[in-house]
C-alpha atoms as a PDB file:
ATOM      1  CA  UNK A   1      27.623 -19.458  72.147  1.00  0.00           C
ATOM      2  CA  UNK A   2      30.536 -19.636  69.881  1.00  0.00           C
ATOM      3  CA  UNK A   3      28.342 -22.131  67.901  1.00  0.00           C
ATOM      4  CA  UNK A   4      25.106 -19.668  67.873  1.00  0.00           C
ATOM      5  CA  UNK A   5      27.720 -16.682  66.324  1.00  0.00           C
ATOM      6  CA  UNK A   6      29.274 -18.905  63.504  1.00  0.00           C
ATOM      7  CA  UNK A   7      25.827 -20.337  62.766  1.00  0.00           C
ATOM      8  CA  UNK A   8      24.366 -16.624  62.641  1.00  0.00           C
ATOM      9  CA  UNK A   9      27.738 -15.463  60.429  1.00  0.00           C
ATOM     10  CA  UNK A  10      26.914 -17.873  57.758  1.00  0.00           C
ATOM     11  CA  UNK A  11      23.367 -16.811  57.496  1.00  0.00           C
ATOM     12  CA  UNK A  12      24.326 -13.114  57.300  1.00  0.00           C
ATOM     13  CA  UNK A  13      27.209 -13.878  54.277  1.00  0.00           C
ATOM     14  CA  UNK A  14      24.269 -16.532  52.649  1.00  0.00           C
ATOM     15  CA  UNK A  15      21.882 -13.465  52.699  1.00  0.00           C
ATOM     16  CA  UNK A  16      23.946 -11.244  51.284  1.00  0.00           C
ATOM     17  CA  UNK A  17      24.935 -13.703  48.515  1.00  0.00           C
ATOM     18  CA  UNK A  18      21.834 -14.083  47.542  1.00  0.00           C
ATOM     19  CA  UNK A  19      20.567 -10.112  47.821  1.00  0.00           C
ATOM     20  CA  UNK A  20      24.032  -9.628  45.238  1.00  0.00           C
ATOM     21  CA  UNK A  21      22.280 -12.353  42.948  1.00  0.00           C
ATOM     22  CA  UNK A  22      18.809 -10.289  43.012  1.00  0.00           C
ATOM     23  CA  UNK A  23      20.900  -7.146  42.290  1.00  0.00           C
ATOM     24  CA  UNK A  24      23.414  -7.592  39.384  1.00  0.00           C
ATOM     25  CA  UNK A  25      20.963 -10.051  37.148  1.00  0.00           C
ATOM     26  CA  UNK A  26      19.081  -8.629  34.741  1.00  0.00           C
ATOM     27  CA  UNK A  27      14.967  -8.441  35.237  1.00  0.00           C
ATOM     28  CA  UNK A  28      13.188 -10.965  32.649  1.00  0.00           C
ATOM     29  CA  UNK A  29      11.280  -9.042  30.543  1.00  0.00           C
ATOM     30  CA  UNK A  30       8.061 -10.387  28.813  1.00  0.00           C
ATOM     31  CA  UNK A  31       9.184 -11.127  24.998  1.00  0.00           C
ATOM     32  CA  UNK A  32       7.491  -8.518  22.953  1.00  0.00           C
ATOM     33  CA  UNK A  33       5.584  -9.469  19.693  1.00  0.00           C
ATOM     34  CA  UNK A  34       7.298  -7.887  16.689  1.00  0.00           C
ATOM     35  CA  UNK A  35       4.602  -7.282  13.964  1.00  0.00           C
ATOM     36  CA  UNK A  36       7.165  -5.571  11.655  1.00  0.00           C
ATOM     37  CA  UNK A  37      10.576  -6.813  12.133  1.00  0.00           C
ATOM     38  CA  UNK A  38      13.602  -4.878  10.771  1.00  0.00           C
ATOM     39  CA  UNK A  39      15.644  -7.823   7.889  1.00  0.00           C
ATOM     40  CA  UNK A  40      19.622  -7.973   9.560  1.00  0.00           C
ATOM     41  CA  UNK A  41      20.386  -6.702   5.523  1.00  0.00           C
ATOM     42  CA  UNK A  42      23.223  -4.962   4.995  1.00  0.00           C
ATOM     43  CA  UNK A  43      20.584  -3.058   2.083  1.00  0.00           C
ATOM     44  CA  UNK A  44      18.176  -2.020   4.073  1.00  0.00           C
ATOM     45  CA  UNK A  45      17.790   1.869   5.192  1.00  0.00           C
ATOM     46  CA  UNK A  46      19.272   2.634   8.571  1.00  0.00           C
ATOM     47  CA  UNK A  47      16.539   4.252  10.626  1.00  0.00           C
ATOM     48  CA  UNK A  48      18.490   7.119  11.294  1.00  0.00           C
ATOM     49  CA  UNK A  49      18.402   8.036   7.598  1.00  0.00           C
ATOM     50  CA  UNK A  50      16.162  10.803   7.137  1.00  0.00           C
ATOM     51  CA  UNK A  51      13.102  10.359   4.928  1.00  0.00           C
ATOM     52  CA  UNK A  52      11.853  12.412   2.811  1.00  0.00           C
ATOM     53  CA  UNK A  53       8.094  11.624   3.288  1.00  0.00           C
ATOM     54  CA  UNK A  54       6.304  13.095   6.782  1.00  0.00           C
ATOM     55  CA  UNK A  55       2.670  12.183   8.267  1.00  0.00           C
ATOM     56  CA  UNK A  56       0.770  14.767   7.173  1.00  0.00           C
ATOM     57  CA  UNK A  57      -2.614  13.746   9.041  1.00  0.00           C
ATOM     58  CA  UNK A  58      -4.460  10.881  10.566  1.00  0.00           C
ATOM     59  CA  UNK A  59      -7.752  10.364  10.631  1.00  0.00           C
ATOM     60  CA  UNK A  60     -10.076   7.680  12.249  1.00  0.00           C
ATOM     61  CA  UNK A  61     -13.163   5.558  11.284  1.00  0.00           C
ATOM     62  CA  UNK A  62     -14.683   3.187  12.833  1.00  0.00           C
ATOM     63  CA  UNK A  63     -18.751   3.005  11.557  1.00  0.00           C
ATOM     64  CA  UNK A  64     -18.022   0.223   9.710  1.00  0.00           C
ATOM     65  CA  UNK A  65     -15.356  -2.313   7.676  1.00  0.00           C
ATOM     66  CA  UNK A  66     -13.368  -0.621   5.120  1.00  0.00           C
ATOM     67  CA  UNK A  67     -10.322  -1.791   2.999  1.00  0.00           C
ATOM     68  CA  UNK A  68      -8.643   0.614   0.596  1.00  0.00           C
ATOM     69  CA  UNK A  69      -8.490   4.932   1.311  1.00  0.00           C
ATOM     70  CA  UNK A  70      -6.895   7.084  -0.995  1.00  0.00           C
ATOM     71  CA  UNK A  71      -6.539  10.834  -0.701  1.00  0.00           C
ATOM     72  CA  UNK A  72      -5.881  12.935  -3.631  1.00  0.00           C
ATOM     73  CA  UNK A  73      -4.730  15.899  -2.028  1.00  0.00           C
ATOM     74  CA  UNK A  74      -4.853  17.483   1.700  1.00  0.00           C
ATOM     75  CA  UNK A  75      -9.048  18.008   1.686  1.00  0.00           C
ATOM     76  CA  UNK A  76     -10.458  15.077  -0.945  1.00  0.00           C
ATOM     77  CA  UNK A  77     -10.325  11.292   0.456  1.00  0.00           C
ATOM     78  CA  UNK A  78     -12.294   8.482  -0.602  1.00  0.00           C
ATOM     79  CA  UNK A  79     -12.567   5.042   2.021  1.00  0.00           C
ATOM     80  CA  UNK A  80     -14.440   2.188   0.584  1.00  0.00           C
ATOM     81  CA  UNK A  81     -14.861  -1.901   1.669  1.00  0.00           C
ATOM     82  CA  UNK A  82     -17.233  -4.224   2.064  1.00  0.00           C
ATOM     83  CA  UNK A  83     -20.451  -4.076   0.645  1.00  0.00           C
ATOM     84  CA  UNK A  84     -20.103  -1.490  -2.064  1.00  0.00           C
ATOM     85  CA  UNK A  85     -19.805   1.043   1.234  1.00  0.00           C
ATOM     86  CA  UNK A  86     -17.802   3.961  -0.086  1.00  0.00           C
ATOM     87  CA  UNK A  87     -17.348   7.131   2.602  1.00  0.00           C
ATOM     88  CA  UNK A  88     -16.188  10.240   1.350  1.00  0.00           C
ATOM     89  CA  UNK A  89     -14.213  13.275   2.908  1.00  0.00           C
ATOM     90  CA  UNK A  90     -13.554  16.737   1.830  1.00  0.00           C
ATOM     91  CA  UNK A  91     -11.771  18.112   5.213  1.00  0.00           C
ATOM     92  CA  UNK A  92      -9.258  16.409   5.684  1.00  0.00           C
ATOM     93  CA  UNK A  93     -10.577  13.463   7.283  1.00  0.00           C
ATOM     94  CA  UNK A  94     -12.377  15.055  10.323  1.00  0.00           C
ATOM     95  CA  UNK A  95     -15.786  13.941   8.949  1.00  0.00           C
ATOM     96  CA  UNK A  96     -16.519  11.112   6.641  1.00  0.00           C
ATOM     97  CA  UNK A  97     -19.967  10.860   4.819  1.00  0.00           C
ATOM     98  CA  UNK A  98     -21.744   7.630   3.424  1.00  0.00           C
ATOM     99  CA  UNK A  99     -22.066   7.709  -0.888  1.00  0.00           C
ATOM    100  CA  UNK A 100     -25.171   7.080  -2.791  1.00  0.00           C
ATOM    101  CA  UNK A 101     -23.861   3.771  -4.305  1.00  0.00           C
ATOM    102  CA  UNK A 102     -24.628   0.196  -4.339  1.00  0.00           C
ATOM    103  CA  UNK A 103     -22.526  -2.654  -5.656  1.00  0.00           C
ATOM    104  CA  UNK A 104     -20.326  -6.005  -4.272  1.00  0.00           C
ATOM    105  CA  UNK A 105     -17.532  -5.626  -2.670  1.00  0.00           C
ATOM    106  CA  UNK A 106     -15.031  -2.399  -3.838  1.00  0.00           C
ATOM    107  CA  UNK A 107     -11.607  -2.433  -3.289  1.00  0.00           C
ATOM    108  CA  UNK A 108      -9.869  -0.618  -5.887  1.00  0.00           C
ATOM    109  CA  UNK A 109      -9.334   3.386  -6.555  1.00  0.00           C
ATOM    110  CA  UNK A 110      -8.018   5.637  -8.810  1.00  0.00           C
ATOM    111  CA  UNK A 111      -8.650   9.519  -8.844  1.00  0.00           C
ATOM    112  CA  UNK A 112      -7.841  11.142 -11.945  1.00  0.00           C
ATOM    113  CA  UNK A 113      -8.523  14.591 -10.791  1.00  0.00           C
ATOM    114  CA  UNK A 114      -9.561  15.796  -7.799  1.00  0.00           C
ATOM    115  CA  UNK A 115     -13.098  15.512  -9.028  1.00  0.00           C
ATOM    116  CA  UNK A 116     -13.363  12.383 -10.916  1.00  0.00           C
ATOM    117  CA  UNK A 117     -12.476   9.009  -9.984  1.00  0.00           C
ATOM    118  CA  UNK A 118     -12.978   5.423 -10.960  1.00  0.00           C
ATOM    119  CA  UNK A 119     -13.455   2.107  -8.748  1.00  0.00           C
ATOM    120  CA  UNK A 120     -13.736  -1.670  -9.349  1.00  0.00           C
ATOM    121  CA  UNK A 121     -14.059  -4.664  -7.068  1.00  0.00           C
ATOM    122  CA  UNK A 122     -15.503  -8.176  -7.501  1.00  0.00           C
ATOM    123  CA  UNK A 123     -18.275  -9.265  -9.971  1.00  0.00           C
ATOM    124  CA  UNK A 124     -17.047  -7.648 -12.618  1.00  0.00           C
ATOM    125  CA  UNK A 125     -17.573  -3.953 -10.249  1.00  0.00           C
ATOM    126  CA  UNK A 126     -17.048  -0.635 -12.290  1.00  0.00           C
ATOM    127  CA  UNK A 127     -17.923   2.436 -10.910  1.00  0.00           C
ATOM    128  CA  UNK A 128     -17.044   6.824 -12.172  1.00  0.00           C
ATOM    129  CA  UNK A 129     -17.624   9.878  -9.784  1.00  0.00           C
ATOM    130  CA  UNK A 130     -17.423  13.087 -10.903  1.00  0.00           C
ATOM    131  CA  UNK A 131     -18.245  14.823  -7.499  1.00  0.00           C
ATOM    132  CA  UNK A 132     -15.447  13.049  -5.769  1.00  0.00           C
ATOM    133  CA  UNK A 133     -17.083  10.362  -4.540  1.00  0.00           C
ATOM    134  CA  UNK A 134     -20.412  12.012  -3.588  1.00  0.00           C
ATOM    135  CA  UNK A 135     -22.171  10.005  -6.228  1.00  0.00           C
ATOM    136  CA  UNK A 136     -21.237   6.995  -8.611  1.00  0.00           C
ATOM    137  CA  UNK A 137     -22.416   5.802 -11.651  1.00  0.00           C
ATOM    138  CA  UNK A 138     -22.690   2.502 -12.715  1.00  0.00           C
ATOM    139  CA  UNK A 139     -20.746   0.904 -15.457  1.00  0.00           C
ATOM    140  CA  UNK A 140     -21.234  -1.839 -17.512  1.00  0.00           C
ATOM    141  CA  UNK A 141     -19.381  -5.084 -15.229  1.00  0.00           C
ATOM    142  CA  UNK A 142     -15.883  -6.172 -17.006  1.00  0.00           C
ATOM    143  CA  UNK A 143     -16.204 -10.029 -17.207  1.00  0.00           C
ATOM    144  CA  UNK A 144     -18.468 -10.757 -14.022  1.00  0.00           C
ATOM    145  CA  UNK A 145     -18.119 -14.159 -14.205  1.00  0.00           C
ATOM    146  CA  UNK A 146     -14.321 -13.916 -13.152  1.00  0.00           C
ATOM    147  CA  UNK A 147     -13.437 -15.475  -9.797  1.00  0.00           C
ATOM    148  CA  UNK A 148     -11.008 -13.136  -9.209  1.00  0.00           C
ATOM    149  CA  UNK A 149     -11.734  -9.708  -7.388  1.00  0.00           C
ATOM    150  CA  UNK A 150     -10.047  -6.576  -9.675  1.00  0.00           C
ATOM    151  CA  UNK A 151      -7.768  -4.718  -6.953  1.00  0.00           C
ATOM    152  CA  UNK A 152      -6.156  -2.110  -9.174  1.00  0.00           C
ATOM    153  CA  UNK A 153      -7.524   0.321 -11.479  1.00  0.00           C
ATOM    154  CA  UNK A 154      -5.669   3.192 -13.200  1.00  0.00           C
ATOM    155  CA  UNK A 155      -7.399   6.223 -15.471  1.00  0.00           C
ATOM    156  CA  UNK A 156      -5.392   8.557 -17.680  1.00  0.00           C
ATOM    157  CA  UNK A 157      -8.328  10.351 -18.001  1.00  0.00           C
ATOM    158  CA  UNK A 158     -12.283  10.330 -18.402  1.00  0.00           C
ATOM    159  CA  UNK A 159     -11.965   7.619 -21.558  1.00  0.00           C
ATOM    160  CA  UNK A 160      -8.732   5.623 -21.225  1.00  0.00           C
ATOM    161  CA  UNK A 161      -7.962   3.212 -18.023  1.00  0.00           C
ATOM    162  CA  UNK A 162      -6.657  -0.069 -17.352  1.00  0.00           C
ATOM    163  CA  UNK A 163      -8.742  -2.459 -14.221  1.00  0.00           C
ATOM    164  CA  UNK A 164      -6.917  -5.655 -13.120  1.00  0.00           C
ATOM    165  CA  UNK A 165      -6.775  -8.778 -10.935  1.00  0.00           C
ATOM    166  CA  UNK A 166      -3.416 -10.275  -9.660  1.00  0.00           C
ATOM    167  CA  UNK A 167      -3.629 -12.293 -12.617  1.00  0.00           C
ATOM    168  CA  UNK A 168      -5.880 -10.497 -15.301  1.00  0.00           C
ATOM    169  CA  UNK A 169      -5.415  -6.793 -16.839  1.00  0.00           C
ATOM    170  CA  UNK A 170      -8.480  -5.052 -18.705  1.00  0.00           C
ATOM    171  CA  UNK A 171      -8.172  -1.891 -20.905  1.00  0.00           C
ATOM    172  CA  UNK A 172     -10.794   0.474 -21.936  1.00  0.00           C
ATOM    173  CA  UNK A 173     -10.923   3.650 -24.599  1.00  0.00           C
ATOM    174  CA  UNK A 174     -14.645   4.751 -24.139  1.00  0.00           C
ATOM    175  CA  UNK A 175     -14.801   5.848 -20.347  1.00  0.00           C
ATOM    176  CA  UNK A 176     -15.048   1.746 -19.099  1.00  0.00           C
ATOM    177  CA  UNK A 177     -17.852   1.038 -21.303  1.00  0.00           C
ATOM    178  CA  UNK A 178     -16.287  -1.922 -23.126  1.00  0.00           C
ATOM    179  CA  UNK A 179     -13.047  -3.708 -22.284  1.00  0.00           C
ATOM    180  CA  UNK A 180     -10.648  -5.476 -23.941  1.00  0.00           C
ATOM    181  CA  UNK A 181      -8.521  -7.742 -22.171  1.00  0.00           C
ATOM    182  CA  UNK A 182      -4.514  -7.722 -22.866  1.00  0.00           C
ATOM    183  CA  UNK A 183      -1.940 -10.376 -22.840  1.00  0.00           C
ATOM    184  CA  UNK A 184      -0.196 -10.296 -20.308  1.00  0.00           C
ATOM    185  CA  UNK A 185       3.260 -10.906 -20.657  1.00  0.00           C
ATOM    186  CA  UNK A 186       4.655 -14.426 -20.060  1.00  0.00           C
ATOM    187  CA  UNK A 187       6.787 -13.956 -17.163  1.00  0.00           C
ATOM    188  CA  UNK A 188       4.470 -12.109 -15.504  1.00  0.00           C
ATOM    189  CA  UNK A 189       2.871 -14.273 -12.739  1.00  0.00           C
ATOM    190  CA  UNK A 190       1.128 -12.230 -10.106  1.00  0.00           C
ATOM    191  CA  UNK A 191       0.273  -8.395 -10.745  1.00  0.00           C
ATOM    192  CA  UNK A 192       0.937  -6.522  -7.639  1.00  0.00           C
ATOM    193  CA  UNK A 193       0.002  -3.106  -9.022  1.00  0.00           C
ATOM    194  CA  UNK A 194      -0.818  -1.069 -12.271  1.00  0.00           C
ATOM    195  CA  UNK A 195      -0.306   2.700 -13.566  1.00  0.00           C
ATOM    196  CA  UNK A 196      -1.489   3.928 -17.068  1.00  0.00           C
ATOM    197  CA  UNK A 197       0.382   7.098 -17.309  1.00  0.00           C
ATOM    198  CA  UNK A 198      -0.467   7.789 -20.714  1.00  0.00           C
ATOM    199  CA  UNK A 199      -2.863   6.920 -23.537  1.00  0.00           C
ATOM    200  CA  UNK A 200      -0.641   4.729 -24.780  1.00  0.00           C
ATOM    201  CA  UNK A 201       2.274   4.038 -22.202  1.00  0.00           C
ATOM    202  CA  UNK A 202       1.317   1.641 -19.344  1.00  0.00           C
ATOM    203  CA  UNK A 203       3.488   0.257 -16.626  1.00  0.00           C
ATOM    204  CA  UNK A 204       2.450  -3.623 -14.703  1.00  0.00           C
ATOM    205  CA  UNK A 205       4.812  -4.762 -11.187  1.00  0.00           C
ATOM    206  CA  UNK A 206       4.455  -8.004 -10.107  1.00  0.00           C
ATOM    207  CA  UNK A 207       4.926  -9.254  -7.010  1.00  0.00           C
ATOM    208  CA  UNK A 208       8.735 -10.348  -7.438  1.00  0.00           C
ATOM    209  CA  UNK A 209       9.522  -6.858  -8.248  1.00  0.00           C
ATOM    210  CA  UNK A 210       9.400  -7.471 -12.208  1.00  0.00           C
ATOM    211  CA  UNK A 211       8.976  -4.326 -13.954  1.00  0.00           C
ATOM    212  CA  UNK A 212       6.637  -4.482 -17.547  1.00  0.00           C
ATOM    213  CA  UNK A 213       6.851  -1.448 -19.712  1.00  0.00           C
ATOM    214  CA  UNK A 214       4.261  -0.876 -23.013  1.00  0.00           C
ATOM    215  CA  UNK A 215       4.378   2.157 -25.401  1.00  0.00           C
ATOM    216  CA  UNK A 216       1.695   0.532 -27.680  1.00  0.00           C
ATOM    217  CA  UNK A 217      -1.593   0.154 -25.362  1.00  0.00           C
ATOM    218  CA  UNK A 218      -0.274  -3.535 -24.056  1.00  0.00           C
ATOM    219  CA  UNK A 219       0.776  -4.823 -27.697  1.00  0.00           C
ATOM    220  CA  UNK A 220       4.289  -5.224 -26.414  1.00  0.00           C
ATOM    221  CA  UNK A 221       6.229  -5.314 -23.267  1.00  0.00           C
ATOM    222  CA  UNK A 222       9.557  -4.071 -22.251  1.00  0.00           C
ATOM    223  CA  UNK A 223      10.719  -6.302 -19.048  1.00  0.00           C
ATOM    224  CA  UNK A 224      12.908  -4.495 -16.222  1.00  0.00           C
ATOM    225  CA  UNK A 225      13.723  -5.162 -12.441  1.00  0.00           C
ATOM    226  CA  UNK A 226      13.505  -3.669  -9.272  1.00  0.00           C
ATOM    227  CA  UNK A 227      16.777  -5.901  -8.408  1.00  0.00           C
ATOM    228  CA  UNK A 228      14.709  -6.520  -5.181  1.00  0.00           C
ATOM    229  CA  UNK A 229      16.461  -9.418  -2.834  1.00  0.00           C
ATOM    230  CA  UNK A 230      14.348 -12.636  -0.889  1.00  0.00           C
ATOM    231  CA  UNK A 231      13.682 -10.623   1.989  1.00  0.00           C
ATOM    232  CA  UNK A 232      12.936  -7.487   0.303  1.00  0.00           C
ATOM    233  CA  UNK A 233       9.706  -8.972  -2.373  1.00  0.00           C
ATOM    234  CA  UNK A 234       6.793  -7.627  -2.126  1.00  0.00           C
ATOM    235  CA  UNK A 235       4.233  -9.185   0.150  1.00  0.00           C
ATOM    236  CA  UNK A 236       1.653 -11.463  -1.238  1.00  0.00           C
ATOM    237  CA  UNK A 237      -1.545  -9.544  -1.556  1.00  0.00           C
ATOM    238  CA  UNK A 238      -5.002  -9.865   0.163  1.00  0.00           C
ATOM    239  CA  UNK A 239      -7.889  -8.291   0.037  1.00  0.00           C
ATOM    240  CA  UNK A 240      -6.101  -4.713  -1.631  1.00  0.00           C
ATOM    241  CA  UNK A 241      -3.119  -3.616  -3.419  1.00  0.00           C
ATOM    242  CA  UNK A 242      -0.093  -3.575  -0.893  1.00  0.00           C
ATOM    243  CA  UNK A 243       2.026  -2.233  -3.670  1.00  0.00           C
ATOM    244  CA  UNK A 244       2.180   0.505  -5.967  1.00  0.00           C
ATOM    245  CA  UNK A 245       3.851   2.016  -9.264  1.00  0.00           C
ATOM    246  CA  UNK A 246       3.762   5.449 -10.212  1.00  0.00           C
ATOM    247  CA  UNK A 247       5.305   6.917 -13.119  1.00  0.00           C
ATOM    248  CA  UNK A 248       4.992  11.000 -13.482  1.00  0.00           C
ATOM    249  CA  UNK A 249       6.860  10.380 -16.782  1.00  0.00           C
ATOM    250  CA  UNK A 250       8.791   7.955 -19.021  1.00  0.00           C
ATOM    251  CA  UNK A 251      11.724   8.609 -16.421  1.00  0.00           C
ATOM    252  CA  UNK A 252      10.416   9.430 -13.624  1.00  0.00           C
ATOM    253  CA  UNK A 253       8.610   6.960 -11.325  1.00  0.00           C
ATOM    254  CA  UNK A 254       8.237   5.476  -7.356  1.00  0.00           C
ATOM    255  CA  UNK A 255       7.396   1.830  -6.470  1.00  0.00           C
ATOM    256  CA  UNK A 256       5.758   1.756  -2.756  1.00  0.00           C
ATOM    257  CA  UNK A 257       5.524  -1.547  -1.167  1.00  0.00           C
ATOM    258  CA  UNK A 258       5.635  -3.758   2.151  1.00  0.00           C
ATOM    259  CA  UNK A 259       7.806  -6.378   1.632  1.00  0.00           C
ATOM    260  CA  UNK A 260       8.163  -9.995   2.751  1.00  0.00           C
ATOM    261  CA  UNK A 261       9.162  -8.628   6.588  1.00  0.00           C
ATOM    262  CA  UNK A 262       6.435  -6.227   6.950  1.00  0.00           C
ATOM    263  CA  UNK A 263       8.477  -3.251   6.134  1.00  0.00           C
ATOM    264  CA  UNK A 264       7.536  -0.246   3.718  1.00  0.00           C
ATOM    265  CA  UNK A 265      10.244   0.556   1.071  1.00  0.00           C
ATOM    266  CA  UNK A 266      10.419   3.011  -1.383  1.00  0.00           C
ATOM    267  CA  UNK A 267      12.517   2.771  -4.517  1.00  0.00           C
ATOM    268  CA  UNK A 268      12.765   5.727  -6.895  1.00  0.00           C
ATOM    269  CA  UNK A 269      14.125   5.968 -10.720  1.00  0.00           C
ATOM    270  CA  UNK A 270      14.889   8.973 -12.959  1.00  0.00           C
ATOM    271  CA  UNK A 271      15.762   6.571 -15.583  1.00  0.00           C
ATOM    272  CA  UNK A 272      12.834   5.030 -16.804  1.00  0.00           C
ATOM    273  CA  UNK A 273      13.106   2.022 -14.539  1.00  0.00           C
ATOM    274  CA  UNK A 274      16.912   0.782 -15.716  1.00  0.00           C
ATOM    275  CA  UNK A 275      18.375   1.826 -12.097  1.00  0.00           C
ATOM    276  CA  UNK A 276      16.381   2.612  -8.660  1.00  0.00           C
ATOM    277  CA  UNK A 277      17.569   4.274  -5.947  1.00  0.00           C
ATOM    278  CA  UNK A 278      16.674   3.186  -2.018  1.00  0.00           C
ATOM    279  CA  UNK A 279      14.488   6.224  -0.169  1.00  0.00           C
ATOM    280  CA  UNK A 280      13.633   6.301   3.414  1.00  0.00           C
ATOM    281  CA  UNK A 281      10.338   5.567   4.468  1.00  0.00           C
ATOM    282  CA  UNK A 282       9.258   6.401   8.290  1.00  0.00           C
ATOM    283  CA  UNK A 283       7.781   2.872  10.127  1.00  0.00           C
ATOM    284  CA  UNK A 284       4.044   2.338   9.386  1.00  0.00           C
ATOM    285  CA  UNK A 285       2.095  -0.659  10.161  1.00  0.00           C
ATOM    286  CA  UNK A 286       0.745  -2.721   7.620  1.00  0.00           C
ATOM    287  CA  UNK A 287      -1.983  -1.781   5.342  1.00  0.00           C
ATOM    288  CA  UNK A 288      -3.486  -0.827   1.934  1.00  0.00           C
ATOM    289  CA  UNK A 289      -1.808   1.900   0.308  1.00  0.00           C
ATOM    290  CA  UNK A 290      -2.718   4.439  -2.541  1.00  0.00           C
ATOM    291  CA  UNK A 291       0.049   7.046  -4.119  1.00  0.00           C
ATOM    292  CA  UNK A 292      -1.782   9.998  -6.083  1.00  0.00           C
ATOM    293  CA  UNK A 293      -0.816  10.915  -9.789  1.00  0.00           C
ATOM    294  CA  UNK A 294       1.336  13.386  -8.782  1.00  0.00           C
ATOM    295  CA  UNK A 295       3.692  10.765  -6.499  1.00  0.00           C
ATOM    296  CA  UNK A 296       3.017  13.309  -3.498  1.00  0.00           C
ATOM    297  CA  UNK A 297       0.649  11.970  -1.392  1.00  0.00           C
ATOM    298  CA  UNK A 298       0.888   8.388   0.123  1.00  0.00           C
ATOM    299  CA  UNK A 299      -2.433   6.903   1.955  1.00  0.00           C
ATOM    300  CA  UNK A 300      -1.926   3.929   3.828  1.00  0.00           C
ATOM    301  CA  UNK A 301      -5.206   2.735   5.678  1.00  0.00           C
ATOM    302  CA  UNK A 302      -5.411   0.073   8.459  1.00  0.00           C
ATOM    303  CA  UNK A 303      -8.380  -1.065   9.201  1.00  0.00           C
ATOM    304  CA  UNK A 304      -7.564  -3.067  12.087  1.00  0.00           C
ATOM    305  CA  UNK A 305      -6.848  -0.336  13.841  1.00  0.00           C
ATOM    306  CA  UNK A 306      -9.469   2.215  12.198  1.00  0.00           C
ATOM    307  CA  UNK A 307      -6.920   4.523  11.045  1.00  0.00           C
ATOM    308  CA  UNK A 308      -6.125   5.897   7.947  1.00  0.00           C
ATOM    309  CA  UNK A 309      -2.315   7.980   7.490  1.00  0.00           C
ATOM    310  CA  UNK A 310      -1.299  10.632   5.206  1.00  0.00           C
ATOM    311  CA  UNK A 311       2.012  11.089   4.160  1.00  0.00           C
ATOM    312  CA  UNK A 312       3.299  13.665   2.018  1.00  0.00           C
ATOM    313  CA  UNK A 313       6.467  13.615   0.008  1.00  0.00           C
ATOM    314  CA  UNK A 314       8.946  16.589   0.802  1.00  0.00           C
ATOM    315  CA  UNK A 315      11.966  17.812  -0.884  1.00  0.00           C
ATOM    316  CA  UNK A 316      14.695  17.846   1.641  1.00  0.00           C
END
């Protein structure tokens, strides 16, 4: 018997060993996949800084592939991808309708009111709506035998515009029926976004956050910095622009981008580009993004997940 007790003892204490094991460690969790993670940077923007841009609106589609959207205000969007299919919106997003338009592949936008607007893809693609994006007209192709796809396109107004490739930049005084290609200046190795904000004044980033400034059409450039770090460069671009540069004046302007880590950042100058100044930007996934004129309204579309988000800029 005495045998039987101790035998049973030293079960009970090995049981409750074990159940104390079970308890105090820590359950194994699954490792999650981090799509966007957040650079260890003593730079970078706590998340508990308040930004000054807020979603506005989503809005879904899903009829068919698309790659760039761009809203120019809180009614008038424009989607367009593959296949010269361009989808227009004048609510908001709620309903999307199919253009009259045929061409290759369009991936680049610029509204220059919230009537007319200008596109370009591969093959040379230039196309003008002046029903905002009901209808397009055809334009004569800029250099069709060019490998490269033109992303970005930027229109002062109805006769003077810039179109460009990541490595190629186009300018046009007649509407886009001629171009004339520019030099682009030396150090600049891989355009990551345009903005013609006058006539005559014209601003290029590239994608290691190199600033090029012209007052003379492209004669001459003026290089500055966005003083970005490694971490922070701008991503290397795809199929559309995952960058842009705004400038509402000589002083004023906003460079949007996802950087290296998958992050959007923000970087704002009233100086004419000499200093910029960090600004908060709420988490987004990756995707294609187009600022309007007025640096208000920031469209970012994913078309993985067949959703396109609206963010408006806020003073706080």
């Amino acid at each position: 018997m005495p045998l039987i007790k101790a035998l049973f003892s030293v079960i009970i204490i090995y049981t409750l060993l074990l159940t104390g094991c079970s308890v105090n460690e820590a359950p194994t969790k699954p490792t999650d996949k981090i799509a966007n993670p957040v650079p260890s940077d003593s730079s970078t923007i706590s998340s508990e800084t308040e930004s000054p841009w807020e979603i506005a609106f989503k809005s879904t589609f899903d009829e068919s592939t698309f790659t760039l959207a761009g809203f120019e205000d809180d009614s008038t969007g424009i989607l367009m991808g593959h296949h010269g299919a361009i989808h227009y919106t004048k609510d908001g997003g709620k309903t999307w309708s199919k253009a009259a338009n045929e061409a290759h592949h369009v991936i680049g936008l610029d509204f220059v009111d919230d009537k007319s607007v200008y596109c370009c893809g591969d093959q040379g693609t230039i196309r003008y709506s002046n029903d905002a994006g009901a209808s397009w007209t055809k334009l004569p192709e800029y250099d069709p035998l060019d490998q490269d796809p033109y992303i970005f396109t930027s229109f002062v107004n109805h006769k003077s515009g810039w179109v460009a490739s990541t490595s190629k930049l186009g300018s046009t005084s007649d509407g886009g029926n001629t171009w004339t290609t520019l030099k682009l200046p030396e150090s600049c190795k891989k355009i990551a976004s345009i903005n013609l904000s006058t006539e005559s004044i014209g601003y290029i980033l590239d994608t290691s956050g190199n600033l090029y400034i012209t007052n003379d059409s492209g004669i001459n450039w003026t290089q500055k910095s966005l003083n970005l770090k490694d971490t922070e460069k701008i991503n290397g671009l795809a199929a559309a622009q995952v960058a842009v540069i705004r400038f509402a004046d000589e002083n004023n302007g906003l460079a949007i981008f996802y950087n290296k880590d998958g992050q959007l950042k923000a970087l704002r100058t009233a100086d004419g580009g000499n200093s910029w100044k960090n600004e908060a930007m709420p988490e987004m996934k990756s995707g294609y993004i187009y600022l309007n004129r007025n640096l208000q309204t920031l469209t970012i579309a994913n078309s993985l997940d067949g959703e396109i988000t609206v963010l408006k800029h806020t003073v706080k």
